[in-house]
PDB file of N, CA and C in Angstrom:
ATOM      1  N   UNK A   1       0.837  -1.183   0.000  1.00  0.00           N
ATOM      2  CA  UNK A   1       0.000   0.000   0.000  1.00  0.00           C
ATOM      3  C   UNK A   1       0.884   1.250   0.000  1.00  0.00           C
ATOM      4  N   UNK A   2      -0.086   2.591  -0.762  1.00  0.00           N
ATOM      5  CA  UNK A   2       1.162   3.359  -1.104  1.00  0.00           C
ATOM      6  C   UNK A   2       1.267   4.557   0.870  1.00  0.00           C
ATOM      7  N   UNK A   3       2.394   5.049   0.763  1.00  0.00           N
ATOM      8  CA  UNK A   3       2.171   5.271   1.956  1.00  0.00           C
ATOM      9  C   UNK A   3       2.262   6.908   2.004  1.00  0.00           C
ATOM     10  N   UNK A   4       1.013   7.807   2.186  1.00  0.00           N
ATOM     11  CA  UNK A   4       0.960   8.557   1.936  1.00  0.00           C
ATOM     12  C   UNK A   4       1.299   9.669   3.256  1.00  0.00           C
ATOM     13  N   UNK A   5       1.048   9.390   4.289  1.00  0.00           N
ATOM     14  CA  UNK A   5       2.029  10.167   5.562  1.00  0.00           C
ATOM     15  C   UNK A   5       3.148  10.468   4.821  1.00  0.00           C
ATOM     16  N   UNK A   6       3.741   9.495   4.340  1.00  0.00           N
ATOM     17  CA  UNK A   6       5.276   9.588   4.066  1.00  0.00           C
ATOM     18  C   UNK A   6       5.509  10.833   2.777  1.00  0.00           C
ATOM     19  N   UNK A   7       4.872  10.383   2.034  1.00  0.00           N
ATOM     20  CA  UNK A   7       4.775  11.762   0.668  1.00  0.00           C
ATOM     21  C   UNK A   7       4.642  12.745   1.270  1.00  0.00           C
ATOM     22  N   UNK A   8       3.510  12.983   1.635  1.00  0.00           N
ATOM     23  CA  UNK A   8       2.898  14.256   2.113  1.00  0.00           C
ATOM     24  C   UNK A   8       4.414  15.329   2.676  1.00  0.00           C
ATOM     25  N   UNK A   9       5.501  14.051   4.165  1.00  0.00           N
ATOM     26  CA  UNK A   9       6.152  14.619   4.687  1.00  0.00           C
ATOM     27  C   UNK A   9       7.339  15.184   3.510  1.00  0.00           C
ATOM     28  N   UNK A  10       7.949  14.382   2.894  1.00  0.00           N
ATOM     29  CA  UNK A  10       8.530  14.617   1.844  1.00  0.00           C
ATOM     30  C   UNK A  10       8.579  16.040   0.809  1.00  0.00           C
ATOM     31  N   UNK A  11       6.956  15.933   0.267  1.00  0.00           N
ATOM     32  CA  UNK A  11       6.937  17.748   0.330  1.00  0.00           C
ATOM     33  C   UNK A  11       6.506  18.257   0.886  1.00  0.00           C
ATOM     34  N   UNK A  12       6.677  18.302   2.252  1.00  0.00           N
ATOM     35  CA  UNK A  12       6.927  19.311   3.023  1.00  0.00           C
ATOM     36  C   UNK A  12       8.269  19.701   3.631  1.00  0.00           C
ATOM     37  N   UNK A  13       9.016  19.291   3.339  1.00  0.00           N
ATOM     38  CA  UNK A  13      10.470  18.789   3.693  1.00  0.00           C
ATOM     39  C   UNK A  13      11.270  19.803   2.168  1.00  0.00           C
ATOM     40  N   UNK A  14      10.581  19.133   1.003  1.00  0.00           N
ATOM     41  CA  UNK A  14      10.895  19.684  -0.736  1.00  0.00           C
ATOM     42  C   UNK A  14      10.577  21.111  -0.256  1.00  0.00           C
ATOM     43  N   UNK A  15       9.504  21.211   0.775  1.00  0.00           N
ATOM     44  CA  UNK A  15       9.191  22.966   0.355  1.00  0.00           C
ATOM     45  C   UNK A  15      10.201  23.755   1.272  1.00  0.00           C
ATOM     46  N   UNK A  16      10.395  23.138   2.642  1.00  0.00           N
ATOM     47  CA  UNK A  16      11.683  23.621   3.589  1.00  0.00           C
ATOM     48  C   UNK A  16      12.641  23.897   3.044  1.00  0.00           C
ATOM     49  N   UNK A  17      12.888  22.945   2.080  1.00  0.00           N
ATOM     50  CA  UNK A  17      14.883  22.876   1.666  1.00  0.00           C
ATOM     51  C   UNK A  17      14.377  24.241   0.752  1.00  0.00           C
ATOM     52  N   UNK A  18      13.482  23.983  -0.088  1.00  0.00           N
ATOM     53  CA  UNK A  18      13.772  25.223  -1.129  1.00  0.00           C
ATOM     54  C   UNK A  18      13.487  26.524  -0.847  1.00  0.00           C
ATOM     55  N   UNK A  19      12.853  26.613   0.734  1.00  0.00           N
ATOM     56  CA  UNK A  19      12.276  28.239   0.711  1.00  0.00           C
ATOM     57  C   UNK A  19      13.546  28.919   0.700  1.00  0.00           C
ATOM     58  N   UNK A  20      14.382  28.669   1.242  1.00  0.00           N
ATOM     59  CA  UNK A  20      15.860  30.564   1.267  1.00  0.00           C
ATOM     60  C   UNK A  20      16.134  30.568  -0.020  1.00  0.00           C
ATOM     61  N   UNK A  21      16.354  29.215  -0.648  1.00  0.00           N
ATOM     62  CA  UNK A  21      16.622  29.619  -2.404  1.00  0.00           C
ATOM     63  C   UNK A  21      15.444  30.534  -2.684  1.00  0.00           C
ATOM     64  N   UNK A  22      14.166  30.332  -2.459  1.00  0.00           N
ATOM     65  CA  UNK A  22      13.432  31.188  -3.357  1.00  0.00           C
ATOM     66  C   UNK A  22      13.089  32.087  -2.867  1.00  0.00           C
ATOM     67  N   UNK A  23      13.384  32.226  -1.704  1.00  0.00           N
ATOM     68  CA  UNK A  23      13.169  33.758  -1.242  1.00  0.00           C
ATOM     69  C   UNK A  23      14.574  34.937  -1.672  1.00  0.00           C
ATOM     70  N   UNK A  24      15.561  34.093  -1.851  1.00  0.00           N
ATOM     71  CA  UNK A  24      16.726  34.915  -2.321  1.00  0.00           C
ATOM     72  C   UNK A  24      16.277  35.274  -3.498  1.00  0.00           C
ATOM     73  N   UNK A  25      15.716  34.528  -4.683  1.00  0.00           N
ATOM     74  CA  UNK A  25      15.066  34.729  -5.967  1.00  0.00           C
ATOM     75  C   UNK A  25      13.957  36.218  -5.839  1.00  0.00           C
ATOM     76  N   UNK A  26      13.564  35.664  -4.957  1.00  0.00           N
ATOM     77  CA  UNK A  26      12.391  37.071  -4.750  1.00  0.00           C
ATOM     78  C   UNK A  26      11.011  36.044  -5.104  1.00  0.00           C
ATOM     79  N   UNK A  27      10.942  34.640  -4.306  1.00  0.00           N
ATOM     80  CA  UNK A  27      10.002  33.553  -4.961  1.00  0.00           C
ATOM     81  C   UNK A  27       9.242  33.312  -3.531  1.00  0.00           C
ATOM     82  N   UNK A  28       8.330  32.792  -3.506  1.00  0.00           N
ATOM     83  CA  UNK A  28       7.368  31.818  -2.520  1.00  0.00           C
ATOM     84  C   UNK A  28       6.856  30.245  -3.019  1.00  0.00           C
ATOM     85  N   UNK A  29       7.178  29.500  -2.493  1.00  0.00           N
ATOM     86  CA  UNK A  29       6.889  28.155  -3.305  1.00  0.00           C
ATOM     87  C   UNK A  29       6.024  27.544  -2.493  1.00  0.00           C
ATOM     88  N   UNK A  30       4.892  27.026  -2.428  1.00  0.00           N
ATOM     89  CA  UNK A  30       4.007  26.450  -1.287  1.00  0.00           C
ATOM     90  C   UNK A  30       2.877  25.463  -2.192  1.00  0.00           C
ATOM     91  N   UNK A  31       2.956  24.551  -1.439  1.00  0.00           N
ATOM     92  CA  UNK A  31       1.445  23.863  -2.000  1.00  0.00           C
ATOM     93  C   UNK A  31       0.110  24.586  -2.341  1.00  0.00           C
ATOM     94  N   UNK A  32      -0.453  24.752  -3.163  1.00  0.00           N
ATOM     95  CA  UNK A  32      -1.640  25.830  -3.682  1.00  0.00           C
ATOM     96  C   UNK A  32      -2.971  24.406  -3.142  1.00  0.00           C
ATOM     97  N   UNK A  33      -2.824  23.523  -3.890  1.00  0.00           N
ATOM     98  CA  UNK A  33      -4.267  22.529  -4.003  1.00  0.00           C
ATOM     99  C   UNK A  33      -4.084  21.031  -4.315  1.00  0.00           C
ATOM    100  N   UNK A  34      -4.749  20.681  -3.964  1.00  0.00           N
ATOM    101  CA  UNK A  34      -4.674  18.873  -4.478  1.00  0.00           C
ATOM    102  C   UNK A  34      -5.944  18.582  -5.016  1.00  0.00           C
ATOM    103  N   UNK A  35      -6.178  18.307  -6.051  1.00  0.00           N
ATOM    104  CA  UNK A  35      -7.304  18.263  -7.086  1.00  0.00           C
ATOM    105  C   UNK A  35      -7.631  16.528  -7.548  1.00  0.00           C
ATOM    106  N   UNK A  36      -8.455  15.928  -6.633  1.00  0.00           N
ATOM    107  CA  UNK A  36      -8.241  14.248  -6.648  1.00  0.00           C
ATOM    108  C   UNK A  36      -9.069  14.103  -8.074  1.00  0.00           C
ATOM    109  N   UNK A  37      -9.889  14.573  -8.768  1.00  0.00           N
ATOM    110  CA  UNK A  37     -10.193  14.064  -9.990  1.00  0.00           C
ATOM    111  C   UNK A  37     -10.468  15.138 -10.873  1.00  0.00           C
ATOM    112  N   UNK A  38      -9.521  15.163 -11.366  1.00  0.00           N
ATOM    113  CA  UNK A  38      -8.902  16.954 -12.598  1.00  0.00           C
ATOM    114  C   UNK A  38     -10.338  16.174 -13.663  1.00  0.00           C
ATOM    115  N   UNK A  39     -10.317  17.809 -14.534  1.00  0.00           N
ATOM    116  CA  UNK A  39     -11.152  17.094 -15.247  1.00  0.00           C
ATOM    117  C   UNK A  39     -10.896  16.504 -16.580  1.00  0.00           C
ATOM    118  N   UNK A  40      -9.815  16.639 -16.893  1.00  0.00           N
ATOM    119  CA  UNK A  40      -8.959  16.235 -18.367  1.00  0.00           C
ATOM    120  C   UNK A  40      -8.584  14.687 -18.143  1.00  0.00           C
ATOM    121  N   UNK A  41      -9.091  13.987 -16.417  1.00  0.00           N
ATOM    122  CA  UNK A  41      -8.567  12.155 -16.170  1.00  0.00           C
ATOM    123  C   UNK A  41      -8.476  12.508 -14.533  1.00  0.00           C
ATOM    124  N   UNK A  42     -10.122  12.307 -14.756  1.00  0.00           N
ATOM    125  CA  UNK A  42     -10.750  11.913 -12.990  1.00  0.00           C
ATOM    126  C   UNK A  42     -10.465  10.845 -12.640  1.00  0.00           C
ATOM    127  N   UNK A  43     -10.184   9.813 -13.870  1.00  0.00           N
ATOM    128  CA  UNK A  43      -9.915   7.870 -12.818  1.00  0.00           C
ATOM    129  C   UNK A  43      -9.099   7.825 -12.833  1.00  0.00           C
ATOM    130  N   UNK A  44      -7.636   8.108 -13.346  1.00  0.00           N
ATOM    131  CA  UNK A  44      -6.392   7.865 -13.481  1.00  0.00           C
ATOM    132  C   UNK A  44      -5.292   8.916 -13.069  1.00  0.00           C
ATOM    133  N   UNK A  45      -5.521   9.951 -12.194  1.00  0.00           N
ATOM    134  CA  UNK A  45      -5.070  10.944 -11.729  1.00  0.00           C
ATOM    135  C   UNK A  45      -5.531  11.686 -10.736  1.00  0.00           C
ATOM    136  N   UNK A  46      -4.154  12.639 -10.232  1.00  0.00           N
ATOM    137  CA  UNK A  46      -4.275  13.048  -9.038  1.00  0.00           C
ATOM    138  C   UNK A  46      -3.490  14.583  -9.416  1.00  0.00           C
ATOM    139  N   UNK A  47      -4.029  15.431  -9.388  1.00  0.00           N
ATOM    140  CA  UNK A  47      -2.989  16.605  -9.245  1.00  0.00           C
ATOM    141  C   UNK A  47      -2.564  17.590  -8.434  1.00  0.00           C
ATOM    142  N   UNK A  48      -0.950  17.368  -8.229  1.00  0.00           N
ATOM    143  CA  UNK A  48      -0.859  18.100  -6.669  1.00  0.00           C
ATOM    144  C   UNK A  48      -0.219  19.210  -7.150  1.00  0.00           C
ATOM    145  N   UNK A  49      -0.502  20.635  -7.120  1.00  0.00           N
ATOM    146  CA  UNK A  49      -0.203  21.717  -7.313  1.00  0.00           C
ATOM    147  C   UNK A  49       0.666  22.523  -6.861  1.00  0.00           C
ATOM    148  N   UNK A  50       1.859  22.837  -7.158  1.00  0.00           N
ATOM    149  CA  UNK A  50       2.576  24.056  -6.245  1.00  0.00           C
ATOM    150  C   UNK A  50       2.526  25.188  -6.710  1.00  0.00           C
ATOM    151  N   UNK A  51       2.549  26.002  -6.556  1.00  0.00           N
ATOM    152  CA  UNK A  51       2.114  27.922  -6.798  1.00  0.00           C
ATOM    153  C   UNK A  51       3.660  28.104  -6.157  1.00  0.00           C
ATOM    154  N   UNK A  52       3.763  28.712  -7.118  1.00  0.00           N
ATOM    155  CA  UNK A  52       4.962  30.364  -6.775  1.00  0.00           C
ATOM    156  C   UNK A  52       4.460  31.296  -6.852  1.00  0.00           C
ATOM    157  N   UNK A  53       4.738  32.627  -6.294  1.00  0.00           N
ATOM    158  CA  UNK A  53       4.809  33.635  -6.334  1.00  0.00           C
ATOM    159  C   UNK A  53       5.855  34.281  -6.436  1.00  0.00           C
ATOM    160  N   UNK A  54       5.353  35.500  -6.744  1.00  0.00           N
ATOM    161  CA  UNK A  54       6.932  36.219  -7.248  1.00  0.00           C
ATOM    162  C   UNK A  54       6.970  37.664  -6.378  1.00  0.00           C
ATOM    163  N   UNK A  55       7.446  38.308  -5.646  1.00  0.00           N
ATOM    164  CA  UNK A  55       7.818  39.280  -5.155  1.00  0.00           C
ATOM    165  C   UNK A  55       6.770  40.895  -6.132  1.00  0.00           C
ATOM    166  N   UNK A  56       7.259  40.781  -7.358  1.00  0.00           N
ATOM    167  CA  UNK A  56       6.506  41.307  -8.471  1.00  0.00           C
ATOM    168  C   UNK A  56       6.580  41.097  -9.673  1.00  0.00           C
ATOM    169  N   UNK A  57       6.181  42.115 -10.442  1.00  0.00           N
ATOM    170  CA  UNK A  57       5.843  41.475 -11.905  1.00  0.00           C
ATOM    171  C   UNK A  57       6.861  41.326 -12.753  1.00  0.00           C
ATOM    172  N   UNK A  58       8.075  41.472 -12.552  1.00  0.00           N
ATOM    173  CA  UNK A  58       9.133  41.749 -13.462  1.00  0.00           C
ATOM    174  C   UNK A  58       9.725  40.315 -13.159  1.00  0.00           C
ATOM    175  N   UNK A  59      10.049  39.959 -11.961  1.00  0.00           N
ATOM    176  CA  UNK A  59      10.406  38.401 -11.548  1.00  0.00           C
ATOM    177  C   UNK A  59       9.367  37.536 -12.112  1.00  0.00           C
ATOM    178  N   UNK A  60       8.122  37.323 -12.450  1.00  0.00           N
ATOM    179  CA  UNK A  60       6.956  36.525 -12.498  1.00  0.00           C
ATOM    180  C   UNK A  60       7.376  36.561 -13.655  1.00  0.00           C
ATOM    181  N   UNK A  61       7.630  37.690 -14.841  1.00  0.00           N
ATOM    182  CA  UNK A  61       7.894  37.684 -16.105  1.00  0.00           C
ATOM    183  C   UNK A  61       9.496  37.133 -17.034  1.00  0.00           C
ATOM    184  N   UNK A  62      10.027  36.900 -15.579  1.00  0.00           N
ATOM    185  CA  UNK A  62      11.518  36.903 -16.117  1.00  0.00           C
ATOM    186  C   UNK A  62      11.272  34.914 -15.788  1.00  0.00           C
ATOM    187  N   UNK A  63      10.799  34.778 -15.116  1.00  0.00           N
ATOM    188  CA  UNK A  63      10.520  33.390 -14.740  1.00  0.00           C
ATOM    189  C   UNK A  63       9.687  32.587 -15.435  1.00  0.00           C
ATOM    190  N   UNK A  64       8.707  32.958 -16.159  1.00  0.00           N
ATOM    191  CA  UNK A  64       7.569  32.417 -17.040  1.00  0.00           C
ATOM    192  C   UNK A  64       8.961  32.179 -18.435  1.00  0.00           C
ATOM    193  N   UNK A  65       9.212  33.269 -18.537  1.00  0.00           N
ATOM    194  CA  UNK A  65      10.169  33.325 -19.960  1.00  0.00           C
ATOM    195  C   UNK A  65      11.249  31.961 -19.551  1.00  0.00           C
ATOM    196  N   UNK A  66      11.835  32.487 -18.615  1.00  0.00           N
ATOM    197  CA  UNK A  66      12.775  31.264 -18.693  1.00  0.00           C
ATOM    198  C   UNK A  66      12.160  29.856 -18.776  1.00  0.00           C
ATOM    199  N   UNK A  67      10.901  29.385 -17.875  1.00  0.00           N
ATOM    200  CA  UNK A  67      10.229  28.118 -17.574  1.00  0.00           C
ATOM    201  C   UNK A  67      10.631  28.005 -19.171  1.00  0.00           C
ATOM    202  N   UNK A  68       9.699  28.988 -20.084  1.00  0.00           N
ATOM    203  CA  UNK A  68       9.182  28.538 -22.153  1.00  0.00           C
ATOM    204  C   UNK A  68      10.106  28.395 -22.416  1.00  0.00           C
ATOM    205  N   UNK A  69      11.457  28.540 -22.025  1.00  0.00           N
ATOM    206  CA  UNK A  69      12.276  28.597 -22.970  1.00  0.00           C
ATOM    207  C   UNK A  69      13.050  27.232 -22.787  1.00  0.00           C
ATOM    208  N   UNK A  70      12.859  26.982 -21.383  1.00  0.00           N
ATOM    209  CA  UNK A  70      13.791  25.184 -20.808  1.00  0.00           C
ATOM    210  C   UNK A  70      12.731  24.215 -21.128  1.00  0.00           C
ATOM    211  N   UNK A  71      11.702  24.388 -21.313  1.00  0.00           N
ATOM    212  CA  UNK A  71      10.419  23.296 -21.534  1.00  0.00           C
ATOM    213  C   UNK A  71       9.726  23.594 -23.208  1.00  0.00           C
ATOM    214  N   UNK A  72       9.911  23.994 -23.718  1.00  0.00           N
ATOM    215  CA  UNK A  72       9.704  24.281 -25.259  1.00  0.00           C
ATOM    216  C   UNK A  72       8.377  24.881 -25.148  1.00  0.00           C
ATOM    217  N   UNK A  73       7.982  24.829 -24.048  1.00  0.00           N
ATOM    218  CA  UNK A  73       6.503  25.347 -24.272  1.00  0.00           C
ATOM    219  C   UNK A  73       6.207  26.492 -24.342  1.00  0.00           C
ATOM    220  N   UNK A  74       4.989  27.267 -24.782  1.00  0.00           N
ATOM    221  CA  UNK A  74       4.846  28.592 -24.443  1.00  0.00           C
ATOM    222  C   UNK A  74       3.579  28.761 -23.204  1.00  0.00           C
ATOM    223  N   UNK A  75       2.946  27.858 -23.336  1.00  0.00           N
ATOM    224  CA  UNK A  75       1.748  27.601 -22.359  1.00  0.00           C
ATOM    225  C   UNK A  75       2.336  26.533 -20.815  1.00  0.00           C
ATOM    226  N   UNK A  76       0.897  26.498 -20.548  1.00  0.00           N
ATOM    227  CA  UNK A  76       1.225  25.784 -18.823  1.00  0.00           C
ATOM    228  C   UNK A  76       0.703  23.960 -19.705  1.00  0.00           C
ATOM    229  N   UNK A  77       1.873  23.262 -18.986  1.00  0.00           N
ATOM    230  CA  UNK A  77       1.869  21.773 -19.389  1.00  0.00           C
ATOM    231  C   UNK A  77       0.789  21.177 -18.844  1.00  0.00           C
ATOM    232  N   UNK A  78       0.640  19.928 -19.317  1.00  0.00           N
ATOM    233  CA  UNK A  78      -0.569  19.302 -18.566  1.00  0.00           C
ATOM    234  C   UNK A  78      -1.501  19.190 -19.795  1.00  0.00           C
ATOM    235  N   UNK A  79      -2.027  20.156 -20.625  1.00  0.00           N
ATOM    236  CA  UNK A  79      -2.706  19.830 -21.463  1.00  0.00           C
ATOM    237  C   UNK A  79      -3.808  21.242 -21.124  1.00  0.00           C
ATOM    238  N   UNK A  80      -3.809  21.472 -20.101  1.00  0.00           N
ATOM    239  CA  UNK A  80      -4.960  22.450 -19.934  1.00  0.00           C
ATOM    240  C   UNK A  80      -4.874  23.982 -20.264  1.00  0.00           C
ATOM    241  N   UNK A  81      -5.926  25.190 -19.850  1.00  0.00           N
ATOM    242  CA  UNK A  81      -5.944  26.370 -20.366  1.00  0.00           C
ATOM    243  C   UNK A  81      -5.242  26.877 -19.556  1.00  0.00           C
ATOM    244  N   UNK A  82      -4.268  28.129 -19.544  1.00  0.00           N
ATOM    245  CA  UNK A  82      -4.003  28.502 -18.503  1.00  0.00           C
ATOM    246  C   UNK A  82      -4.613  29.455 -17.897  1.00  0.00           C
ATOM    247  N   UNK A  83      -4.426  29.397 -16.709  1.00  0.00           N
ATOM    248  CA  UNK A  83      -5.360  30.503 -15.862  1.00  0.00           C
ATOM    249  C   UNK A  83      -4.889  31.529 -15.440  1.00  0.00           C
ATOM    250  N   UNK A  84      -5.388  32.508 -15.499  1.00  0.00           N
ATOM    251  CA  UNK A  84      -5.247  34.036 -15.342  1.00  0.00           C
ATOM    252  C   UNK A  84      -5.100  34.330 -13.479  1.00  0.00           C
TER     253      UNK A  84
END
């Protein structure tokens, strides 16, 4: 059985180690939501969300650019719309 105490602690542990990095960035990294049946694959998925924030808009913009440019994408992955 999968053991989910244990995940859970894990990122929360992922979000410890990384907060001074991203606060040096001018970042906030935190769990936003856990969404047990998305609607693009309610039986076969689980989606656990992390949200950044950015200090302001010039970091949010310098960070989106870089994400498109290391992931080929220009949009948010997953398949879905992105949200405003």
């Amino acid at each position: 059985m999968y053991d989910l105490k244990s995940w859970v602690e894990m990122q929360k542990m992922l979000e410890e180690t990384m907060k001074p990095y991203f606060e040096m960035l001018g970042l906030e990294m935190y769990i936003d939501r856990i969404v047990l049946h998305p609607e693009d694959c309610p039986d076969t998925c689980v989606d656990y969300i992390w949200r950044i924030t950015c200090r302001d808009k010039e970091i949010c913009d310098k960070l989106r650019e870089e994400i498109s440019k290391q992931s080929g994408e220009s949009g948010e992955q997953g398949g879905g719309e992105e949200e405003e």
